[in-house]
ModelCIF file with pLDDT and N, C-alpha, C, O atoms, coordinates in Angstrom:
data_MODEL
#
_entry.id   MODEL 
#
_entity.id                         1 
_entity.type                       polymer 
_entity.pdbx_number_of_molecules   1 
#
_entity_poly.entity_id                      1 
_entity_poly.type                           'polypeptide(L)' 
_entity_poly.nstd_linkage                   no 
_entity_poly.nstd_monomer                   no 
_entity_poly.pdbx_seq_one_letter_code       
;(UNK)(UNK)(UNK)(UNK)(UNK)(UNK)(UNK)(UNK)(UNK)(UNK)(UNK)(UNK)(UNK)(UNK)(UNK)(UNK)
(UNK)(UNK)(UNK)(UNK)(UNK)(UNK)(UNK)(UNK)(UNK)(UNK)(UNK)(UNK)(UNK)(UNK)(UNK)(UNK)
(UNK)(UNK)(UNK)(UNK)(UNK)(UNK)(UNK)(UNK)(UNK)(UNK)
;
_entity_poly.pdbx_seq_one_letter_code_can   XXXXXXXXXXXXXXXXXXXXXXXXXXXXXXXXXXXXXXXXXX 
_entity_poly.pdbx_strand_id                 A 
#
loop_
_entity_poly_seq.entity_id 
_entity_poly_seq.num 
_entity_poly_seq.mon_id 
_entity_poly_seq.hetero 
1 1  UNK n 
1 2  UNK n 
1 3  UNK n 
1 4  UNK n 
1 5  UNK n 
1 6  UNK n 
1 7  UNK n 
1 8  UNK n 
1 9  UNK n 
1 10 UNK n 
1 11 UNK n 
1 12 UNK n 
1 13 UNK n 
1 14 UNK n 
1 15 UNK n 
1 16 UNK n 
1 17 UNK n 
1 18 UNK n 
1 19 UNK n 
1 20 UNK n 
1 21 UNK n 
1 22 UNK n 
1 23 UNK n 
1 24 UNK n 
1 25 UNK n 
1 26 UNK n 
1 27 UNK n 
1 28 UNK n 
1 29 UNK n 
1 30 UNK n 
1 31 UNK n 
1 32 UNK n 
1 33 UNK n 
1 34 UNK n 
1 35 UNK n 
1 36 UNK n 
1 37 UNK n 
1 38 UNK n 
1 39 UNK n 
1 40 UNK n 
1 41 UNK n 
1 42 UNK n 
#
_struct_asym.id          A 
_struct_asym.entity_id   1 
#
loop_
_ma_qa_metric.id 
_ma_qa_metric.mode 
_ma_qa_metric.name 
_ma_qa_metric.software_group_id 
_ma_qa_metric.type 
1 global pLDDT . pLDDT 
2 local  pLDDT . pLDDT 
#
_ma_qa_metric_global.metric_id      1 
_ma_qa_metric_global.metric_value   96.57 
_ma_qa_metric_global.model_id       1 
_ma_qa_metric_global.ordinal_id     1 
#
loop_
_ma_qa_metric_local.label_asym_id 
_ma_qa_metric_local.label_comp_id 
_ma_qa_metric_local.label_seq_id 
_ma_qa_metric_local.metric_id 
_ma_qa_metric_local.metric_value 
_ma_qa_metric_local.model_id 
_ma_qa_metric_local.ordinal_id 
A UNK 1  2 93.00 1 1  
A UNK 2  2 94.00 1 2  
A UNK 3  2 95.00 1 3  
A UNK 4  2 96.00 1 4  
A UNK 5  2 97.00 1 5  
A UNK 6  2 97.00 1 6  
A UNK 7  2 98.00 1 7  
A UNK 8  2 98.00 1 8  
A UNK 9  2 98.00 1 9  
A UNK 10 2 98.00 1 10 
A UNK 11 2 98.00 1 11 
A UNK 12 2 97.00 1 12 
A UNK 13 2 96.00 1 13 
A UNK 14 2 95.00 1 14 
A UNK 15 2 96.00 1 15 
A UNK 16 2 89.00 1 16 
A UNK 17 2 94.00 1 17 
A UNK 18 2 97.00 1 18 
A UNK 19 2 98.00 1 19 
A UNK 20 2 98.00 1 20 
A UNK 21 2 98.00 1 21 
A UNK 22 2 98.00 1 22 
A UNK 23 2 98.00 1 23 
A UNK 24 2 97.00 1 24 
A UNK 25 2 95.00 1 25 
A UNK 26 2 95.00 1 26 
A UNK 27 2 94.00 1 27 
A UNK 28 2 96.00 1 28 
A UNK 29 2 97.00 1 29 
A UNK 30 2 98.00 1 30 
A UNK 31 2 97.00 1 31 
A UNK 32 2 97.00 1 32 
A UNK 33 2 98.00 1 33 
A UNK 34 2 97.00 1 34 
A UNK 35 2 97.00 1 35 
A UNK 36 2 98.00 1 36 
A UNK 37 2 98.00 1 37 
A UNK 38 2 98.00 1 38 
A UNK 39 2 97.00 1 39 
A UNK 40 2 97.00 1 40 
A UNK 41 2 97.00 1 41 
A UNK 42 2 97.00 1 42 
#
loop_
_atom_site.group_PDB 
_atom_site.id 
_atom_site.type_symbol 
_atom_site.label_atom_id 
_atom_site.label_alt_id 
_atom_site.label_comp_id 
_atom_site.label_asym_id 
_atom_site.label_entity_id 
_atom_site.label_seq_id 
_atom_site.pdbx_PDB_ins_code 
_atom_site.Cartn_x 
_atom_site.Cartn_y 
_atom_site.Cartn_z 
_atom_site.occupancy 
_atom_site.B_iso_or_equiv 
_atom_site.pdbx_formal_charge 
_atom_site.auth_seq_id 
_atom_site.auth_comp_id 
_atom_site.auth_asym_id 
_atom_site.auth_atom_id 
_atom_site.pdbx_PDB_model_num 
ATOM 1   N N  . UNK A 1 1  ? 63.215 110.703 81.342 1.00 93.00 ? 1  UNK A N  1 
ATOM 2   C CA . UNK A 1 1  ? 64.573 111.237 81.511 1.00 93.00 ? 1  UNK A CA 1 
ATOM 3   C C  . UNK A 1 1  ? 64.708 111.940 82.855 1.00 93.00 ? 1  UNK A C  1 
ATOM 4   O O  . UNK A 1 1  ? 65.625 111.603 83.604 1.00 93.00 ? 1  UNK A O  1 
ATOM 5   N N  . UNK A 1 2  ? 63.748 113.013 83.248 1.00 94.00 ? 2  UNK A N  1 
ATOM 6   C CA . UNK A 1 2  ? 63.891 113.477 84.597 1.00 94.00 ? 2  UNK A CA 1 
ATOM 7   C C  . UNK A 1 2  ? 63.506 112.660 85.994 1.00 94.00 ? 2  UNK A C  1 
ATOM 8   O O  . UNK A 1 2  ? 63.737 113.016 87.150 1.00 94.00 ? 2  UNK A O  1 
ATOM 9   N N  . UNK A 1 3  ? 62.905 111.559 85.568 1.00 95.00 ? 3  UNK A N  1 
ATOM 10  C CA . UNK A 1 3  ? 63.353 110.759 86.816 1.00 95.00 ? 3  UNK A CA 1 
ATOM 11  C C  . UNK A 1 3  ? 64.554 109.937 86.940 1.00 95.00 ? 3  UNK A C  1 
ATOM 12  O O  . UNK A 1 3  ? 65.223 109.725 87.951 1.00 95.00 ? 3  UNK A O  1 
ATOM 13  N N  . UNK A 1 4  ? 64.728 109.486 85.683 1.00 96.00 ? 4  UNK A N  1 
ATOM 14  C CA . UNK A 1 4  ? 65.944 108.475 85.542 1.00 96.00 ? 4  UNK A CA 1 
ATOM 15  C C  . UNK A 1 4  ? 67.507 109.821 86.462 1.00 96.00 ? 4  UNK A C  1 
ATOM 16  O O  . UNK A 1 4  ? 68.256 109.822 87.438 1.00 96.00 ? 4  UNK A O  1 
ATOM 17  N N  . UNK A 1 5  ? 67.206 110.581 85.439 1.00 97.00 ? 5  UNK A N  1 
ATOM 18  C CA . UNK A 1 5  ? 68.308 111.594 85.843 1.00 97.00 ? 5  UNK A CA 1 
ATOM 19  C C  . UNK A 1 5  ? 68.196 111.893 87.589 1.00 97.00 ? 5  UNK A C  1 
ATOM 20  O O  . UNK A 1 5  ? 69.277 111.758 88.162 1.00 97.00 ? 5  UNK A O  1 
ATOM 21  N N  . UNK A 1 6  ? 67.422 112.148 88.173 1.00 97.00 ? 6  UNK A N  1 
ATOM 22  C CA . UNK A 1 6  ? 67.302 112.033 89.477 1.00 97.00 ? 6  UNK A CA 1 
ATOM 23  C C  . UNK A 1 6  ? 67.801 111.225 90.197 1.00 97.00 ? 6  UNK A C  1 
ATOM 24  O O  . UNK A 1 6  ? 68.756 111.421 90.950 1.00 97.00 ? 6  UNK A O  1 
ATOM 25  N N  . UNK A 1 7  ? 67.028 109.934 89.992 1.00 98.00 ? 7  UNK A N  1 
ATOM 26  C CA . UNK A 1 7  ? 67.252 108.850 90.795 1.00 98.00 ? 7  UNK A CA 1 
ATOM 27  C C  . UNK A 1 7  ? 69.073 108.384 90.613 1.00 98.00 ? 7  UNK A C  1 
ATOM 28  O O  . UNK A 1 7  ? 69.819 107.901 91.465 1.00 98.00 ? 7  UNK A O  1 
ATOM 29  N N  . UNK A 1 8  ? 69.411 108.824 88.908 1.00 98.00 ? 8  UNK A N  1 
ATOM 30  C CA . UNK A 1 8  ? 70.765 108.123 88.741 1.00 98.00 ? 8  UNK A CA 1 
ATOM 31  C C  . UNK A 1 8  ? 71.734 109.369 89.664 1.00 98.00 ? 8  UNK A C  1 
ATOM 32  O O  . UNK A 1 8  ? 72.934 109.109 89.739 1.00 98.00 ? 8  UNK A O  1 
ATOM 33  N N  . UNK A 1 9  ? 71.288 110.591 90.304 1.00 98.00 ? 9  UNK A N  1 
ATOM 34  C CA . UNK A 1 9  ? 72.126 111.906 91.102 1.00 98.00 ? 9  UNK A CA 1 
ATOM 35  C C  . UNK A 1 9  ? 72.503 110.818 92.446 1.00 98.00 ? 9  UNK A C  1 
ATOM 36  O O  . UNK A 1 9  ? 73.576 110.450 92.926 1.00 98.00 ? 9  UNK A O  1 
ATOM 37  N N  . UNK A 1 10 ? 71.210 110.547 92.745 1.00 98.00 ? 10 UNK A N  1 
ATOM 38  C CA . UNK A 1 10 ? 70.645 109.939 94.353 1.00 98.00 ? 10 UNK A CA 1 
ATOM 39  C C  . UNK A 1 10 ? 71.514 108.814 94.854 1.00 98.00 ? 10 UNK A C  1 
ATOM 40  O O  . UNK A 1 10 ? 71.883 108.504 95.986 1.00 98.00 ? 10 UNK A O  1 
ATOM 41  N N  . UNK A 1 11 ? 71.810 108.098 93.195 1.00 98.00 ? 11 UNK A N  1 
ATOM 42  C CA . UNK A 1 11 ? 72.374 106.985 93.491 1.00 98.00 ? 11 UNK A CA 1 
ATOM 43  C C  . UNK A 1 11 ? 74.309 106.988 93.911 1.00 98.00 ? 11 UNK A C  1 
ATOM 44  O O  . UNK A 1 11 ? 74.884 106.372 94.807 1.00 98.00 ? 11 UNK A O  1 
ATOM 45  N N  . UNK A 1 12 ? 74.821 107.828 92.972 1.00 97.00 ? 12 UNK A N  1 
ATOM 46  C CA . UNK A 1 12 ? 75.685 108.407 92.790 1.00 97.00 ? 12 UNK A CA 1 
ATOM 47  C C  . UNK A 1 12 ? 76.202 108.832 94.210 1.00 97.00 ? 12 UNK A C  1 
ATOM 48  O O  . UNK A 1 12 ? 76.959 108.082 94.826 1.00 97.00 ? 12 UNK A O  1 
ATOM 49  N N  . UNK A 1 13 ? 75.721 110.251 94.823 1.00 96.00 ? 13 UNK A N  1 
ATOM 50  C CA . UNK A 1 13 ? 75.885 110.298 96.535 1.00 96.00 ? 13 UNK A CA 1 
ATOM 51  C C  . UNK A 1 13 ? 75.679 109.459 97.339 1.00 96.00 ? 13 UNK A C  1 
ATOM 52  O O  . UNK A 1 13 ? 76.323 109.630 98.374 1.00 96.00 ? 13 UNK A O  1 
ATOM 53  N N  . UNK A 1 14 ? 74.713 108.148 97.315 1.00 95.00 ? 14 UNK A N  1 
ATOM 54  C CA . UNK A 1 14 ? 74.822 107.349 97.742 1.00 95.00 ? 14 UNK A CA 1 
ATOM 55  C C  . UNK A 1 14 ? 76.226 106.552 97.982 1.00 95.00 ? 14 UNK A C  1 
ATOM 56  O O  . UNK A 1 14 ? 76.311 106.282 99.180 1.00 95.00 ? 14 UNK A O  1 
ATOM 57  N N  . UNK A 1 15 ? 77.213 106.142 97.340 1.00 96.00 ? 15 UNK A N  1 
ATOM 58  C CA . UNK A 1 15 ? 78.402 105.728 97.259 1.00 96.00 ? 15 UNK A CA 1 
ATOM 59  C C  . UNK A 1 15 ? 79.334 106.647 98.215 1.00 96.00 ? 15 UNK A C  1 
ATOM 60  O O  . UNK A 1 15 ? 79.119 107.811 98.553 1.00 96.00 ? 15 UNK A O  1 
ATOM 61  N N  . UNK A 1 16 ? 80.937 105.426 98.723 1.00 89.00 ? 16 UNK A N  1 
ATOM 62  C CA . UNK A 1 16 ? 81.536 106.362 99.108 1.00 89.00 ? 16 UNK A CA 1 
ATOM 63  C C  . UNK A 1 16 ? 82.622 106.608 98.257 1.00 89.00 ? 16 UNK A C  1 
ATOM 64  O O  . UNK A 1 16 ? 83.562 105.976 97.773 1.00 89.00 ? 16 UNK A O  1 
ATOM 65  N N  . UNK A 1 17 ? 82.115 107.875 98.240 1.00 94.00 ? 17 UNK A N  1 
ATOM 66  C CA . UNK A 1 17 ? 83.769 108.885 97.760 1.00 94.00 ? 17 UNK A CA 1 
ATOM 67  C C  . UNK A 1 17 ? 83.837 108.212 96.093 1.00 94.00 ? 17 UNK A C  1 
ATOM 68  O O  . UNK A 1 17 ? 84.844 107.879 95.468 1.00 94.00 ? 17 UNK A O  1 
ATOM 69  N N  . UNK A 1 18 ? 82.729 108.170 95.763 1.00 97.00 ? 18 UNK A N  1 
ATOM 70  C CA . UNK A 1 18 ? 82.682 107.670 93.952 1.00 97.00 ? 18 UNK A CA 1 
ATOM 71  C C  . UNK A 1 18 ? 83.046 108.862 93.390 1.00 97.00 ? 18 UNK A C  1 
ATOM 72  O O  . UNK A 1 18 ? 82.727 109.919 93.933 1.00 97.00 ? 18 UNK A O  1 
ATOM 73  N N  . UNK A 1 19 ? 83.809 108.825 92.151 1.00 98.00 ? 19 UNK A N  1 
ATOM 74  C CA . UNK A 1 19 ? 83.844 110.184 90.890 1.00 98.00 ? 19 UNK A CA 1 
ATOM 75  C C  . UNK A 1 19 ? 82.057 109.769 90.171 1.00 98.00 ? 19 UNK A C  1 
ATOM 76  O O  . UNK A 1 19 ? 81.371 108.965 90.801 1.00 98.00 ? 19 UNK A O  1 
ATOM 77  N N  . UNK A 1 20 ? 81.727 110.146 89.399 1.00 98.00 ? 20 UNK A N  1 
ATOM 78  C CA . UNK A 1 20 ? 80.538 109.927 88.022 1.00 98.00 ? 20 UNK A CA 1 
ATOM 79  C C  . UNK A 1 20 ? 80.999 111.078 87.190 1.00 98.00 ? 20 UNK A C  1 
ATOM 80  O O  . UNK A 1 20 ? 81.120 112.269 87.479 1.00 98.00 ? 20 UNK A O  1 
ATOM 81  N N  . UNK A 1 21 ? 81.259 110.321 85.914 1.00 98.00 ? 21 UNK A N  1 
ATOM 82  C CA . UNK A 1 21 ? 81.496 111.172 84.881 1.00 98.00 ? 21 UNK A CA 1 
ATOM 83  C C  . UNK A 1 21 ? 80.324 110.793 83.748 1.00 98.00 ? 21 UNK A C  1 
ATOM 84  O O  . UNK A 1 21 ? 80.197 109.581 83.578 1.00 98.00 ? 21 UNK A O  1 
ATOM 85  N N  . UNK A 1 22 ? 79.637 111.464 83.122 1.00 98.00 ? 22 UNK A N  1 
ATOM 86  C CA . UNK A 1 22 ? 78.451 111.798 82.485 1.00 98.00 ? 22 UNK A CA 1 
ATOM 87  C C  . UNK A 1 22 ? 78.304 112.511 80.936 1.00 98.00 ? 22 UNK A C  1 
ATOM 88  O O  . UNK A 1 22 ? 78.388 113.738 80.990 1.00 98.00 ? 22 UNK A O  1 
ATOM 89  N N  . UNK A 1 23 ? 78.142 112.066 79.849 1.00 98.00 ? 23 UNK A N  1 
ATOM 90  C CA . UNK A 1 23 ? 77.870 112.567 78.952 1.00 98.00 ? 23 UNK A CA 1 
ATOM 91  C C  . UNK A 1 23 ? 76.768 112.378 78.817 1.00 98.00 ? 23 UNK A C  1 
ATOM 92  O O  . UNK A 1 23 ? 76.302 111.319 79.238 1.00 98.00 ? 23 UNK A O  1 
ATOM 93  N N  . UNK A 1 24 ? 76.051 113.203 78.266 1.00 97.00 ? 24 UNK A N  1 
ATOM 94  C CA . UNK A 1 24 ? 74.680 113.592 77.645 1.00 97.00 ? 24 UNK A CA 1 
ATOM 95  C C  . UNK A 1 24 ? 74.185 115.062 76.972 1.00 97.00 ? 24 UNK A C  1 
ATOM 96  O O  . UNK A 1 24 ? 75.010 115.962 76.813 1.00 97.00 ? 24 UNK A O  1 
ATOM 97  N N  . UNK A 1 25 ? 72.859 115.216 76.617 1.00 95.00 ? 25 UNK A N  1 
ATOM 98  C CA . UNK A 1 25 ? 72.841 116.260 75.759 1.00 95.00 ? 25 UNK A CA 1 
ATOM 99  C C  . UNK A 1 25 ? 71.852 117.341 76.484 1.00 95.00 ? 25 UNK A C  1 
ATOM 100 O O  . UNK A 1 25 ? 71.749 118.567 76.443 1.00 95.00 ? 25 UNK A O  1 
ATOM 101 N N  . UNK A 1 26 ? 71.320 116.510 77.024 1.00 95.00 ? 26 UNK A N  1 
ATOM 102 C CA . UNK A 1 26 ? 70.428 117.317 78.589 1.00 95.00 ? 26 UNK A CA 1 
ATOM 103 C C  . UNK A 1 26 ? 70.458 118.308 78.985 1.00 95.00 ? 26 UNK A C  1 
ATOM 104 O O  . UNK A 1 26 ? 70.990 118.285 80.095 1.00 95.00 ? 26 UNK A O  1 
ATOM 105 N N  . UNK A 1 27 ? 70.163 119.280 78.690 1.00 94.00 ? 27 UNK A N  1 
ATOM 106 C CA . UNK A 1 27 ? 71.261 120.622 79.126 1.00 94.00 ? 27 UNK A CA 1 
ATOM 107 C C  . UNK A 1 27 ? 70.668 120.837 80.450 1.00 94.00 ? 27 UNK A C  1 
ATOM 108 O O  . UNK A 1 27 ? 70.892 121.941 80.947 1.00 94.00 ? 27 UNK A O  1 
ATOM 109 N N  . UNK A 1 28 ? 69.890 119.933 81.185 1.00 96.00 ? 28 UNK A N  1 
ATOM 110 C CA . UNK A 1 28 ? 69.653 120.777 82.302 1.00 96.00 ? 28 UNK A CA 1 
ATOM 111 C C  . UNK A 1 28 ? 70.335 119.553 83.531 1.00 96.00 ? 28 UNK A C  1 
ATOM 112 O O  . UNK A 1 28 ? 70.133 119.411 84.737 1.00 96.00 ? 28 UNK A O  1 
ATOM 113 N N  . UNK A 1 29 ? 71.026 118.967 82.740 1.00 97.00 ? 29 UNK A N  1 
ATOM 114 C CA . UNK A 1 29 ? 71.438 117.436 83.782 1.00 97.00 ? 29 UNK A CA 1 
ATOM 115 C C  . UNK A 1 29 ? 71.511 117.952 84.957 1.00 97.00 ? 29 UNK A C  1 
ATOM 116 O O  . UNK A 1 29 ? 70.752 117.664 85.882 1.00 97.00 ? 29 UNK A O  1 
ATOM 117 N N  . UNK A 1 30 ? 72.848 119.118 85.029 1.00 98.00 ? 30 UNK A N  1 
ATOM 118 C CA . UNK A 1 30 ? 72.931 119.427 86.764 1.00 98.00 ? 30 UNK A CA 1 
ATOM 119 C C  . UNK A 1 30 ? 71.590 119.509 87.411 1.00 98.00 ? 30 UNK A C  1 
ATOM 120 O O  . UNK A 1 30 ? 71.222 118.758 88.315 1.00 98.00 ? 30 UNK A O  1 
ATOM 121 N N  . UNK A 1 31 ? 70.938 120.399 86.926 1.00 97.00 ? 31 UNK A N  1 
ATOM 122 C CA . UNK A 1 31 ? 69.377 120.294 87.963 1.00 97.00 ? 31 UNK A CA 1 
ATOM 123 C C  . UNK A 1 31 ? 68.968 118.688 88.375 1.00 97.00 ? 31 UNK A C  1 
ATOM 124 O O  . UNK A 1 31 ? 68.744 118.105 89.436 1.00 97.00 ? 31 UNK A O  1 
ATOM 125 N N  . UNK A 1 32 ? 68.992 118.397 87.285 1.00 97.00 ? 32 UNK A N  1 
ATOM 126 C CA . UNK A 1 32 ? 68.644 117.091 87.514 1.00 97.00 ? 32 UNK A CA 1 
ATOM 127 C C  . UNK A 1 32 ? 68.833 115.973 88.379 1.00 97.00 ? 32 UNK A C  1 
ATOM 128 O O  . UNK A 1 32 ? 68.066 115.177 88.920 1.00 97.00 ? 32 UNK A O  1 
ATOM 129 N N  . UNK A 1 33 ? 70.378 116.177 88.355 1.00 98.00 ? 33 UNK A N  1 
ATOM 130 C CA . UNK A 1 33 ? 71.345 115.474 89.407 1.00 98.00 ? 33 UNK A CA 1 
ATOM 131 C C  . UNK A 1 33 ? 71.023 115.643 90.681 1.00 98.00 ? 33 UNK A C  1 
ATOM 132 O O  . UNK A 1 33 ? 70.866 115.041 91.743 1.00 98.00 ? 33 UNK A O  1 
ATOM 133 N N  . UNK A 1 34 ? 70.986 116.627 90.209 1.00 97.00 ? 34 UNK A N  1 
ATOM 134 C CA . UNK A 1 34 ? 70.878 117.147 91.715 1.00 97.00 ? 34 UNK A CA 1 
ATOM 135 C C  . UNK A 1 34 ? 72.192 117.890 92.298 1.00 97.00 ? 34 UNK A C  1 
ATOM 136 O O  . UNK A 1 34 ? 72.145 118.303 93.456 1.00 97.00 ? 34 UNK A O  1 
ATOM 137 N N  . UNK A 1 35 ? 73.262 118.054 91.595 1.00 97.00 ? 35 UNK A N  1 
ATOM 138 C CA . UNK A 1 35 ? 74.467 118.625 91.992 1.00 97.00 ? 35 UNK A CA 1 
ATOM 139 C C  . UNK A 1 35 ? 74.979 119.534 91.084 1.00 97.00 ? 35 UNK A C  1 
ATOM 140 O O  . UNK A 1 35 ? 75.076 119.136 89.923 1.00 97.00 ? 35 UNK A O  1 
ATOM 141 N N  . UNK A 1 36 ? 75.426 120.977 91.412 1.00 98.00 ? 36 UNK A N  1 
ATOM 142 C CA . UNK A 1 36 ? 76.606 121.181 90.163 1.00 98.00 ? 36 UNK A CA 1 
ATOM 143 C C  . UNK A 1 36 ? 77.855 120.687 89.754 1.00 98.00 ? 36 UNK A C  1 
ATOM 144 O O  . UNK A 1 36 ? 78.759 120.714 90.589 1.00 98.00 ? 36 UNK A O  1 
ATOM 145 N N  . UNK A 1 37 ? 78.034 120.338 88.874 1.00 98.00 ? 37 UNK A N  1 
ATOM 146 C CA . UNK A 1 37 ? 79.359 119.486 87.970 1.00 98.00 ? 37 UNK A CA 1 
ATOM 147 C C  . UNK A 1 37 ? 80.782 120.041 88.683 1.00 98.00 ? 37 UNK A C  1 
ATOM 148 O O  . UNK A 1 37 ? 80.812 121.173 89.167 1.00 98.00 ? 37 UNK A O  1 
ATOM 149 N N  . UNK A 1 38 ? 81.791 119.282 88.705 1.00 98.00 ? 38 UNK A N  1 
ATOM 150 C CA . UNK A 1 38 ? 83.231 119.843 89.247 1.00 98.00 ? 38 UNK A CA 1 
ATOM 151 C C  . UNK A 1 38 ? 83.674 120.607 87.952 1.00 98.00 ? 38 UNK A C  1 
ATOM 152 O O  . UNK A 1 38 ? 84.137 121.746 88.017 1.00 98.00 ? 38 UNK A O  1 
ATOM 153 N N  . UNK A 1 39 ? 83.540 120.047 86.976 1.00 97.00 ? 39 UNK A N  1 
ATOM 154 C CA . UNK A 1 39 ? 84.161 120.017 85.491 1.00 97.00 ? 39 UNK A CA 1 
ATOM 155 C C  . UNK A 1 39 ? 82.798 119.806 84.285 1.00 97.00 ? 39 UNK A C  1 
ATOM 156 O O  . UNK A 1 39 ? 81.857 119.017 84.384 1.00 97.00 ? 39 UNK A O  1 
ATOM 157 N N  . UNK A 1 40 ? 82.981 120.454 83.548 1.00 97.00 ? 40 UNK A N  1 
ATOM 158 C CA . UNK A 1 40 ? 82.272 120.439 82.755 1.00 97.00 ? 40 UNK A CA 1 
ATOM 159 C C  . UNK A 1 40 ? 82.717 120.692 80.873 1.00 97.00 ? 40 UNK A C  1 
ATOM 160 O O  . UNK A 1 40 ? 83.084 121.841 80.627 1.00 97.00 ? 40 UNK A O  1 
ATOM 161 N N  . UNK A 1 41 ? 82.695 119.949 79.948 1.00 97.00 ? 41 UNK A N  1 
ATOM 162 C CA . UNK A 1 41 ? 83.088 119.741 78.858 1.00 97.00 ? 41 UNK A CA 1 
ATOM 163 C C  . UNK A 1 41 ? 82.545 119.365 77.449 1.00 97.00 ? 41 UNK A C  1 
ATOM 164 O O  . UNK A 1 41 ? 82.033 118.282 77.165 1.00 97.00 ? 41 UNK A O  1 
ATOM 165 N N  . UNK A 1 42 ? 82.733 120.417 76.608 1.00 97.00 ? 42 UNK A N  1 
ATOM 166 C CA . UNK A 1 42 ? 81.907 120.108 75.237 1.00 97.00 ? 42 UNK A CA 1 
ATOM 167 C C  . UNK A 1 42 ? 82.592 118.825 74.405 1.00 97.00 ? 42 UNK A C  1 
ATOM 168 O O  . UNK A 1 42 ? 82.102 118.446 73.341 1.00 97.00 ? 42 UNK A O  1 
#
């Protein structure tokens, strides 16, 4: 999970000017990502 979650942050900034919207249960996704969230929702 913590590489997948990484690599899927990396990929994400990679793009231009993409949104990614993300559900999961991860509670530490942002770290993961590598970014903090704009929005965030239970």
């Amino acid at each position: 999970i913590e590489s997948l979650y990484r690599d899927y942050g990396k990929m994400v900034r990679s793009l231009d000017n993409w949104c990614a919207y993300t559900l999961t249960s991860v509670t530490d996704f942002e770290r993961l990502f590598g970014k903090k969230a704009d929005k965030k929702r239970k």
